[in-house]
PDB file of N, CA and C in Angstrom:
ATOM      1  N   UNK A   1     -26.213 -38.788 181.330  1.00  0.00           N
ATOM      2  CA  UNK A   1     -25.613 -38.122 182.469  1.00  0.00           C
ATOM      3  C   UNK A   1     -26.643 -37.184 183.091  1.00  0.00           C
ATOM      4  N   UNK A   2     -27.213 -37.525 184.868  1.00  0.00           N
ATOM      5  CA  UNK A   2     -28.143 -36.416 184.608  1.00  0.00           C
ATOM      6  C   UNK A   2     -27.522 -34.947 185.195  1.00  0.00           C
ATOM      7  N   UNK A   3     -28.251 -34.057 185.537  1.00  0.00           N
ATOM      8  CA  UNK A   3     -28.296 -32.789 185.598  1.00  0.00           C
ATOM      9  C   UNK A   3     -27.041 -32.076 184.164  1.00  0.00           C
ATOM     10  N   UNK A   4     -27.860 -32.464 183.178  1.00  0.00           N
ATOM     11  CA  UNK A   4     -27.107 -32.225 181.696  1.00  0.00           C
ATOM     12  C   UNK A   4     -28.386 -31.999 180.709  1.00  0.00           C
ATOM     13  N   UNK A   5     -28.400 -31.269 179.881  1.00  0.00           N
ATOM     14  CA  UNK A   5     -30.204 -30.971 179.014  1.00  0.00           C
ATOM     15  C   UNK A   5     -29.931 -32.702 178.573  1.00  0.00           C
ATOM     16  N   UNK A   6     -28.951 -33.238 178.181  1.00  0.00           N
ATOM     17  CA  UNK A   6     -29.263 -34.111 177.227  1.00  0.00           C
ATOM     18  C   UNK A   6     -29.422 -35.371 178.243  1.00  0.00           C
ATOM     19  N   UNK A   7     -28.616 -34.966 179.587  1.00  0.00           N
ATOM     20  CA  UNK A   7     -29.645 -36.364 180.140  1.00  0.00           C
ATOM     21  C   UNK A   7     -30.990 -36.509 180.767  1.00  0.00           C
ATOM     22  N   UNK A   8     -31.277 -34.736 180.981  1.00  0.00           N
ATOM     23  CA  UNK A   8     -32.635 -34.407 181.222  1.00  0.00           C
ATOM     24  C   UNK A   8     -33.751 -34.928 180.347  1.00  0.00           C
ATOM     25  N   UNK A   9     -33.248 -35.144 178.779  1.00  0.00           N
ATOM     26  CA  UNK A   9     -34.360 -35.292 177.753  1.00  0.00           C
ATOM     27  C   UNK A   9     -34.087 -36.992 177.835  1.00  0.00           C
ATOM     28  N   UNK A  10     -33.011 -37.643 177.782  1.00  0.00           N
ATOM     29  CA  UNK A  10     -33.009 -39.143 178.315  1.00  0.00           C
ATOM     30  C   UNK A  10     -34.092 -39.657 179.411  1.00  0.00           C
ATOM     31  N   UNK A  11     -34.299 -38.938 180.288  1.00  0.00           N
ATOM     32  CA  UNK A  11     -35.186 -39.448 181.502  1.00  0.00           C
ATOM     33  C   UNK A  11     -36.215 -39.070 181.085  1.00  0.00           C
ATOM     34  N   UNK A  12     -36.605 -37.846 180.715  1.00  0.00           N
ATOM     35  CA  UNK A  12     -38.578 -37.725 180.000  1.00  0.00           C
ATOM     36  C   UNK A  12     -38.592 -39.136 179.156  1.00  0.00           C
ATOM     37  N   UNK A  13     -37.842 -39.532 178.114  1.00  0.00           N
ATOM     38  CA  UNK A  13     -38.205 -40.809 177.386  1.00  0.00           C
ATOM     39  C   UNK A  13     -38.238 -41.875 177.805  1.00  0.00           C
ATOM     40  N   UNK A  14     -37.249 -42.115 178.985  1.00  0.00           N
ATOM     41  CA  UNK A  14     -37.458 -42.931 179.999  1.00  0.00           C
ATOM     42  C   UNK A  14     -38.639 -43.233 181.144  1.00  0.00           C
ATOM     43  N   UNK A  15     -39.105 -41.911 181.605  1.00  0.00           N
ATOM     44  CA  UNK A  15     -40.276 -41.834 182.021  1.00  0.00           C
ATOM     45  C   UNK A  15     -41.688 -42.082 181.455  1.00  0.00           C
ATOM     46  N   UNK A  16     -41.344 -41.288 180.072  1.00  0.00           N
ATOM     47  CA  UNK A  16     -43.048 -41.681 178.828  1.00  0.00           C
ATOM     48  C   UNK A  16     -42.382 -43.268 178.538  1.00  0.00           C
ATOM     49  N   UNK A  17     -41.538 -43.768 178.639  1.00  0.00           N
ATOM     50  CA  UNK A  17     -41.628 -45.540 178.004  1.00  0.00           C
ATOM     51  C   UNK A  17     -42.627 -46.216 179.509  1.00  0.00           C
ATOM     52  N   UNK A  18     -42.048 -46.094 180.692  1.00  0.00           N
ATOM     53  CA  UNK A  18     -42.266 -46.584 181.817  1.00  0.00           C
ATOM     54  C   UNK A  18     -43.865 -46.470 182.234  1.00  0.00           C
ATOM     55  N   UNK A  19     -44.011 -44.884 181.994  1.00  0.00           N
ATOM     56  CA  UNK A  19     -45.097 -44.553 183.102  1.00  0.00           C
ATOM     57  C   UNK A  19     -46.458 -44.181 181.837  1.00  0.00           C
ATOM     58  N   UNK A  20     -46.285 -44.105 180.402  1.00  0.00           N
ATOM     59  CA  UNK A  20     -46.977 -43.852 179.975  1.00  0.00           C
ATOM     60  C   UNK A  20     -46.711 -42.162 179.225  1.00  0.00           C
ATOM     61  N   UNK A  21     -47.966 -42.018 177.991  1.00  0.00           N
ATOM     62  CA  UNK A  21     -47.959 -40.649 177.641  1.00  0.00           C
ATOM     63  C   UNK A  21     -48.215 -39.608 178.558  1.00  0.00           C
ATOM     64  N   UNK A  22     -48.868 -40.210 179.636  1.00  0.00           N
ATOM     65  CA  UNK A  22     -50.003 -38.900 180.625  1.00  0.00           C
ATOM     66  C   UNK A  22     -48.933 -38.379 181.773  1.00  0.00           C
ATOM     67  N   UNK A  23     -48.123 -38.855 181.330  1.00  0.00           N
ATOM     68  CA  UNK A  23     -47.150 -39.024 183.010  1.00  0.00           C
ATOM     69  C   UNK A  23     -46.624 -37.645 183.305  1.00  0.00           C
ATOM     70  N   UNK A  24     -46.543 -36.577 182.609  1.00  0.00           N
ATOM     71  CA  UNK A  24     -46.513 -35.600 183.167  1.00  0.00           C
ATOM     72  C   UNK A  24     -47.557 -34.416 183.132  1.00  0.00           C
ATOM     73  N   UNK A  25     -48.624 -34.736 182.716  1.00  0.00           N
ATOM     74  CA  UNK A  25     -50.125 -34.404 183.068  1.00  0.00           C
ATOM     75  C   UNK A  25     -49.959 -34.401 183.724  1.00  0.00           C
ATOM     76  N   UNK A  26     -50.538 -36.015 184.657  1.00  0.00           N
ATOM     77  CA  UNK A  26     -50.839 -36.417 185.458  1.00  0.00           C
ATOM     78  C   UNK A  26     -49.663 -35.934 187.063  1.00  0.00           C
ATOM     79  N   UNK A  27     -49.201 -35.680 186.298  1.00  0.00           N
ATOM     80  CA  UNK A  27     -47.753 -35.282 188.194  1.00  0.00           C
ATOM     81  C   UNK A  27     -48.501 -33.783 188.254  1.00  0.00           C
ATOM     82  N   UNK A  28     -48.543 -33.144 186.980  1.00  0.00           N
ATOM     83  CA  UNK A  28     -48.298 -31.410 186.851  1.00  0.00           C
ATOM     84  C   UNK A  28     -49.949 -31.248 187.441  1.00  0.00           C
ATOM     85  N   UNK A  29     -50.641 -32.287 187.174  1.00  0.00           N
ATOM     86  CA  UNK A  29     -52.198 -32.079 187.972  1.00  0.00           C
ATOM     87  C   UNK A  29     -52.286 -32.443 189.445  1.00  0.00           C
ATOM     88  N   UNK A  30     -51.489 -32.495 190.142  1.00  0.00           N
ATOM     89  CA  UNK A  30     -51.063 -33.401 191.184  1.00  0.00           C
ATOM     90  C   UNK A  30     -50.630 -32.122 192.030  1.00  0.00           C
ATOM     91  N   UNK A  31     -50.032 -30.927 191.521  1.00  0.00           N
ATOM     92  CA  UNK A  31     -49.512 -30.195 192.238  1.00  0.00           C
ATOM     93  C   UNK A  31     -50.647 -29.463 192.576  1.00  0.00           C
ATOM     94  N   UNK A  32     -51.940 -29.040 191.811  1.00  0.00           N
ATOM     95  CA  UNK A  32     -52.995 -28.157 192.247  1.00  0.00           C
ATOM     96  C   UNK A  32     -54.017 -28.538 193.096  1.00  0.00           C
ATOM     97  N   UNK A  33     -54.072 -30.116 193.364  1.00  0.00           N
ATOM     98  CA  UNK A  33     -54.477 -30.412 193.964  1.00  0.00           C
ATOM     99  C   UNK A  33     -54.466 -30.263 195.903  1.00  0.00           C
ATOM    100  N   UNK A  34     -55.583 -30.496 196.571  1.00  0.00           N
ATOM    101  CA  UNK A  34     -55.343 -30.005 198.183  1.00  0.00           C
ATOM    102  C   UNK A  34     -55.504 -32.061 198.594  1.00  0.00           C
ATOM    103  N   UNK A  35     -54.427 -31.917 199.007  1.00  0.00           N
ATOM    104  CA  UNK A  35     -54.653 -33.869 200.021  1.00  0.00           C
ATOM    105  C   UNK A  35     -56.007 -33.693 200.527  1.00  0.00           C
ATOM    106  N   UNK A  36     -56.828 -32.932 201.340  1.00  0.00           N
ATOM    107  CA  UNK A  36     -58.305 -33.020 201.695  1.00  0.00           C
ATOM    108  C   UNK A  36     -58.334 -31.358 201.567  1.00  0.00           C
ATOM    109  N   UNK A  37     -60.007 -31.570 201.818  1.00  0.00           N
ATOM    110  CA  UNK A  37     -60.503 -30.533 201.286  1.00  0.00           C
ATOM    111  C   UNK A  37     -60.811 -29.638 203.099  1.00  0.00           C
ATOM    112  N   UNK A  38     -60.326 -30.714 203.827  1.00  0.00           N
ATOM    113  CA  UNK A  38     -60.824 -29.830 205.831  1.00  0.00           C
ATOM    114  C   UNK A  38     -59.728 -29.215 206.063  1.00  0.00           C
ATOM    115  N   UNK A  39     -60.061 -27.827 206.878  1.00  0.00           N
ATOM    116  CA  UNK A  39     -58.994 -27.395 207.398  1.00  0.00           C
ATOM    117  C   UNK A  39     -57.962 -27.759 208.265  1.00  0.00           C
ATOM    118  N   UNK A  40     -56.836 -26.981 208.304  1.00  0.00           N
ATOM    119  CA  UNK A  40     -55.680 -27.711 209.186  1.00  0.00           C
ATOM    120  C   UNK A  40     -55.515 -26.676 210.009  1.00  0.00           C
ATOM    121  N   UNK A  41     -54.771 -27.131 210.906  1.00  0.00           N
ATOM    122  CA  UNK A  41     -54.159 -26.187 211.975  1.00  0.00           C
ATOM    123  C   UNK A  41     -54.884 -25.469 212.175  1.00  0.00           C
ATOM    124  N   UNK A  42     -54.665 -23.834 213.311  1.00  0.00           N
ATOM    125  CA  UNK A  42     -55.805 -22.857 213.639  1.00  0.00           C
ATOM    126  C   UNK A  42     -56.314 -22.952 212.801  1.00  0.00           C
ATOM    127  N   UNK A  43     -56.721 -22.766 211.315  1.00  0.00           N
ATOM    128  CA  UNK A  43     -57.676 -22.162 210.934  1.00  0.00           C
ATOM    129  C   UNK A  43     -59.017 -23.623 211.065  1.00  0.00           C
ATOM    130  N   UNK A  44     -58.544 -24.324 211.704  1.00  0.00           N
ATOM    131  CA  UNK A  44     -59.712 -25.906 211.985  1.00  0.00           C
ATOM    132  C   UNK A  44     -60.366 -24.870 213.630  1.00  0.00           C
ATOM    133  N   UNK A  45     -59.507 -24.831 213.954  1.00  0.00           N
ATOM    134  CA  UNK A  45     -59.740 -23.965 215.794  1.00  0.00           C
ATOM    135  C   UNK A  45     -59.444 -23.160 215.812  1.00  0.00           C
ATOM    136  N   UNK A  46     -60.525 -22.020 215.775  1.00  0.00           N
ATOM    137  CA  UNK A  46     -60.348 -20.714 216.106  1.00  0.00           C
ATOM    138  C   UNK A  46     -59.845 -20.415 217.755  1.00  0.00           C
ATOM    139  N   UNK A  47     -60.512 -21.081 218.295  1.00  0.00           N
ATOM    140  CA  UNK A  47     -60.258 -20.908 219.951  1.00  0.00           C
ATOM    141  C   UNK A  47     -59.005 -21.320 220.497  1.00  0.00           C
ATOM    142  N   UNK A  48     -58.585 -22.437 219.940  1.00  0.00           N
ATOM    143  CA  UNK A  48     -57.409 -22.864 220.290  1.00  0.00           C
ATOM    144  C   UNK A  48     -56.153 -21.755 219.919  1.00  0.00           C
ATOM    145  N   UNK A  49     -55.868 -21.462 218.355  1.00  0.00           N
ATOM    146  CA  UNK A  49     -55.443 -20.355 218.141  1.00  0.00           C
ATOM    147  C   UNK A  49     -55.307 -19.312 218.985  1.00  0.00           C
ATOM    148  N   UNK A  50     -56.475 -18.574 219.522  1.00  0.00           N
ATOM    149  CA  UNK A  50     -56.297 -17.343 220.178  1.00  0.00           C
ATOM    150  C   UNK A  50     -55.761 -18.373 221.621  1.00  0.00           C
ATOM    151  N   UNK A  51     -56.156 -18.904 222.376  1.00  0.00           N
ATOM    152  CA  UNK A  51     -55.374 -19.183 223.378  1.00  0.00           C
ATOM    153  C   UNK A  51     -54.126 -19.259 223.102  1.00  0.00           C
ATOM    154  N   UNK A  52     -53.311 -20.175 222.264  1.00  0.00           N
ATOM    155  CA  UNK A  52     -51.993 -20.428 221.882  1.00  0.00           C
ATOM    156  C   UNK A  52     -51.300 -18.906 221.805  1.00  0.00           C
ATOM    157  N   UNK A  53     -51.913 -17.938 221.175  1.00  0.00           N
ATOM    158  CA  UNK A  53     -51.658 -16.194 221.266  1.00  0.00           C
ATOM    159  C   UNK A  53     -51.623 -15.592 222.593  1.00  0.00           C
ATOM    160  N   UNK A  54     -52.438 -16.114 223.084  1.00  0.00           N
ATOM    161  CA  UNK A  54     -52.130 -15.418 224.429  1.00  0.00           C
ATOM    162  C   UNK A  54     -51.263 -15.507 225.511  1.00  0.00           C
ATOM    163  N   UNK A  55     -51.227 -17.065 225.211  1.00  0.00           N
ATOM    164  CA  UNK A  55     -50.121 -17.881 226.002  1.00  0.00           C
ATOM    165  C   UNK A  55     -48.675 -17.478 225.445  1.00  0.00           C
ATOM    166  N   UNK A  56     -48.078 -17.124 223.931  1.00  0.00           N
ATOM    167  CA  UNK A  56     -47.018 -16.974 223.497  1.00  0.00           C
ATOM    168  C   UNK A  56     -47.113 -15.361 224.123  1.00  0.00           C
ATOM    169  N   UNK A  57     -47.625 -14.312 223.856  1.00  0.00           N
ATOM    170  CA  UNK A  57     -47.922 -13.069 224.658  1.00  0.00           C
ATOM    171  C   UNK A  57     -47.546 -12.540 226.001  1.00  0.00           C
ATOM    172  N   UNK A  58     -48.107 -13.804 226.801  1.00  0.00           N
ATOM    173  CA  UNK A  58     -47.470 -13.303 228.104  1.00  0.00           C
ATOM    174  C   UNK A  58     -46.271 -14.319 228.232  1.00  0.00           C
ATOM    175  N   UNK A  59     -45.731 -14.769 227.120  1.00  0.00           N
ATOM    176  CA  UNK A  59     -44.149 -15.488 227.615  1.00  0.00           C
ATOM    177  C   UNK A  59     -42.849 -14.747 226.653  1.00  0.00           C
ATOM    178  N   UNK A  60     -43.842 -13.625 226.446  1.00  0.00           N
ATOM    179  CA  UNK A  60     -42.520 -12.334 225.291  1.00  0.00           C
ATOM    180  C   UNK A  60     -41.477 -12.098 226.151  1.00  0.00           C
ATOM    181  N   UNK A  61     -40.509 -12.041 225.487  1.00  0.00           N
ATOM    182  CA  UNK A  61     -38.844 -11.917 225.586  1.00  0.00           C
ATOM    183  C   UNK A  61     -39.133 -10.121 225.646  1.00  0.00           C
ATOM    184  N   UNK A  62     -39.965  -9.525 225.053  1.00  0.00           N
ATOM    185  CA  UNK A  62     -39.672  -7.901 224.958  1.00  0.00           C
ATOM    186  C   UNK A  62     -40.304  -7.264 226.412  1.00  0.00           C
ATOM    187  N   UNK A  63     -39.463  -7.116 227.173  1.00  0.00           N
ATOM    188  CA  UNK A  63     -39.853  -6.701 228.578  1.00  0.00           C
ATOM    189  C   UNK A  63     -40.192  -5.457 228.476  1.00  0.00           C
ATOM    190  N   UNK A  64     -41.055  -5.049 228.760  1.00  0.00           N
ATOM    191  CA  UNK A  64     -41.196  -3.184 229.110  1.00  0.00           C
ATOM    192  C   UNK A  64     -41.764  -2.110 227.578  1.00  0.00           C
ATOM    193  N   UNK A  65     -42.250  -3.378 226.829  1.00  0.00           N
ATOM    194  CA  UNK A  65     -42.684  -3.034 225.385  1.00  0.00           C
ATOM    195  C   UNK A  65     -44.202  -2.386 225.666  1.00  0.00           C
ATOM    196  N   UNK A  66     -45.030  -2.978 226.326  1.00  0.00           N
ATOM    197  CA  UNK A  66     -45.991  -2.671 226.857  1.00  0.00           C
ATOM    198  C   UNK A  66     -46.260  -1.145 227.906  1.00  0.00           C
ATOM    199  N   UNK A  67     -45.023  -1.167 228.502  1.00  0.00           N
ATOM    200  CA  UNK A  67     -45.205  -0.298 229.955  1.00  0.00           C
ATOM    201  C   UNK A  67     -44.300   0.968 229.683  1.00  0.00           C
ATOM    202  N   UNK A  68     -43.572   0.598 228.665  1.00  0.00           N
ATOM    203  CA  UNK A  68     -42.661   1.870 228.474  1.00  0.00           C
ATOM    204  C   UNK A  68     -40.737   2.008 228.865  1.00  0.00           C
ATOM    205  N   UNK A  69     -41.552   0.762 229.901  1.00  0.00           N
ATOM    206  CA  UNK A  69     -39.888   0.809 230.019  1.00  0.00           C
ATOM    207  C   UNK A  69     -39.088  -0.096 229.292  1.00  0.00           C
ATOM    208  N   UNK A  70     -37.776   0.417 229.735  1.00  0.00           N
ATOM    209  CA  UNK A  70     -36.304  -0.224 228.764  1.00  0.00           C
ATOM    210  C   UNK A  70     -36.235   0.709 227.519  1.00  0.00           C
ATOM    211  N   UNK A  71     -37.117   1.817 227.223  1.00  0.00           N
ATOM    212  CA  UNK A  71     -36.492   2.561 226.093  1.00  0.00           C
ATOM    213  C   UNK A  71     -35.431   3.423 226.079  1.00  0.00           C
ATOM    214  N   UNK A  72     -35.625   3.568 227.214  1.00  0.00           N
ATOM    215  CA  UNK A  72     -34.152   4.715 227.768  1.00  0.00           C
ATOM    216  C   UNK A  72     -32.727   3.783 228.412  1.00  0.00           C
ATOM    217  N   UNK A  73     -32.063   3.805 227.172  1.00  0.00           N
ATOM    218  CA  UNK A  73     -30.615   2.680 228.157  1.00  0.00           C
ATOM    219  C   UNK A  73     -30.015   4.033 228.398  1.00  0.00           C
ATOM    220  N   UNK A  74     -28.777   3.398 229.467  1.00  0.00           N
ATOM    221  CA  UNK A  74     -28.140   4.343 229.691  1.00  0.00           C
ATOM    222  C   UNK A  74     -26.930   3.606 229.230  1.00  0.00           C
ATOM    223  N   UNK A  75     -25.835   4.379 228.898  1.00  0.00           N
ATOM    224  CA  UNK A  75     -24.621   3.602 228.105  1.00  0.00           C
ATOM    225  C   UNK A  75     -23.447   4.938 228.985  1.00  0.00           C
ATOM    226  N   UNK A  76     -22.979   4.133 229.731  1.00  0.00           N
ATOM    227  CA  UNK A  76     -21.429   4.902 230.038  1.00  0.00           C
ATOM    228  C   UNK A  76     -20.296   4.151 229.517  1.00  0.00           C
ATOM    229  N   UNK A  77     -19.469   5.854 229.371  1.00  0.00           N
ATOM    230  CA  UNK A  77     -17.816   5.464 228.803  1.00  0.00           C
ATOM    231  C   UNK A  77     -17.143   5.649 230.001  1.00  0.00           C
ATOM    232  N   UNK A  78     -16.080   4.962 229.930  1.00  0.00           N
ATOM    233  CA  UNK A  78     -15.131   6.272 231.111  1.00  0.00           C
ATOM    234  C   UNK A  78     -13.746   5.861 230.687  1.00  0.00           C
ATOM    235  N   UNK A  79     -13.406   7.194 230.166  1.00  0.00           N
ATOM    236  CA  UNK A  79     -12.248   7.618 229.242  1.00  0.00           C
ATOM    237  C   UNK A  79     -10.814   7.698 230.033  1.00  0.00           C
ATOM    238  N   UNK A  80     -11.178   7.861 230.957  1.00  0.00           N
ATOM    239  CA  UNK A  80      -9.726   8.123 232.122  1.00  0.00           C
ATOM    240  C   UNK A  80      -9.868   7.824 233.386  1.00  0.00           C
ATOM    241  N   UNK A  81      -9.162   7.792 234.083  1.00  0.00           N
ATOM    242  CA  UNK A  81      -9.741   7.994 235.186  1.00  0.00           C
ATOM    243  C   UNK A  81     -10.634   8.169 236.077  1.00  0.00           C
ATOM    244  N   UNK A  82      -9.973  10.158 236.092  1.00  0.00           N
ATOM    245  CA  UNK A  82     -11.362  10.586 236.542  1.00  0.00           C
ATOM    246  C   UNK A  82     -12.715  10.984 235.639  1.00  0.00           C
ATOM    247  N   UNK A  83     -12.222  10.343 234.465  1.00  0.00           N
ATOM    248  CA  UNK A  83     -13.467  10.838 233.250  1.00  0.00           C
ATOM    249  C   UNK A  83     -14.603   9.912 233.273  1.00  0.00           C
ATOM    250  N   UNK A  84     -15.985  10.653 233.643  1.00  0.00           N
ATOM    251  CA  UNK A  84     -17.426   9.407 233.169  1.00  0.00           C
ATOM    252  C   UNK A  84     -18.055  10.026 232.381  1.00  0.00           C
ATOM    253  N   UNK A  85     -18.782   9.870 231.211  1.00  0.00           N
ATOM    254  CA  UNK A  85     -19.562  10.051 230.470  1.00  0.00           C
ATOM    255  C   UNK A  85     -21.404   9.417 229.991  1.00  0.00           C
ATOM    256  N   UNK A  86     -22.293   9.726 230.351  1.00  0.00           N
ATOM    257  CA  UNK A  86     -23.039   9.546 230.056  1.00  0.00           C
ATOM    258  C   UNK A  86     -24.067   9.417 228.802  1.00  0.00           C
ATOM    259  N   UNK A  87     -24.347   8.201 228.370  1.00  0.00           N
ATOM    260  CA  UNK A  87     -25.286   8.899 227.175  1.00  0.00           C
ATOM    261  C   UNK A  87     -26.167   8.321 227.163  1.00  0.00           C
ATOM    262  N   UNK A  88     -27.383   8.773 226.910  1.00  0.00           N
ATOM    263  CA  UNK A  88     -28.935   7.865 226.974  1.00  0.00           C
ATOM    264  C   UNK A  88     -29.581   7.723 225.850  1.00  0.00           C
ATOM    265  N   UNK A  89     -29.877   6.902 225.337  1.00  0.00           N
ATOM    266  CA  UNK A  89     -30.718   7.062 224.050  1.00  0.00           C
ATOM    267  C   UNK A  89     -31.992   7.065 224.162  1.00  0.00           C
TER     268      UNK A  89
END
């Protein structure tokens, strides 16, 4: 039965009959390994990188992060009527 210790230890014996003694060497050496040894992504292109930065930069969602503004909201209540309230953070 698997996900059970005892059908967990069924499939290692199943696996060393099939694949051999080395067979979990050989996987557990498999994980430290790199598929190639060249870089991927930016770190292959430095240049490309910083463009891709600059380009995400000037397409920021945070308006006024730069310039100052939008830190001051203004938030009104108005409680009654003739009641307004102001508050700014």
């Amino acid at each position: 039965m698997s996900g059970t210790v005892s059908g967990g230890r069924k499939a290692r014996e199943t696996n060393l009959k099939k694949h051999g003694k080395d067979f979990y060497r050989i996987i557990g050496s498999r994980g430290g390994q790199a598929a190639t040894n060249k870089p991927k992504g930016f770190a292959a292109n430095r240049e490309l990188a910083r463009k891709a930065g600059s380009i995400g930069g000037r397409k920021s969602r945070r308006t006024g992060v730069s310039t100052g503004q939008g830190k001051e909201k203004e938030y009104v209540w108005k409680g009654g009527p003739n009641e307004r309230l102001v508050f700014t953070k």
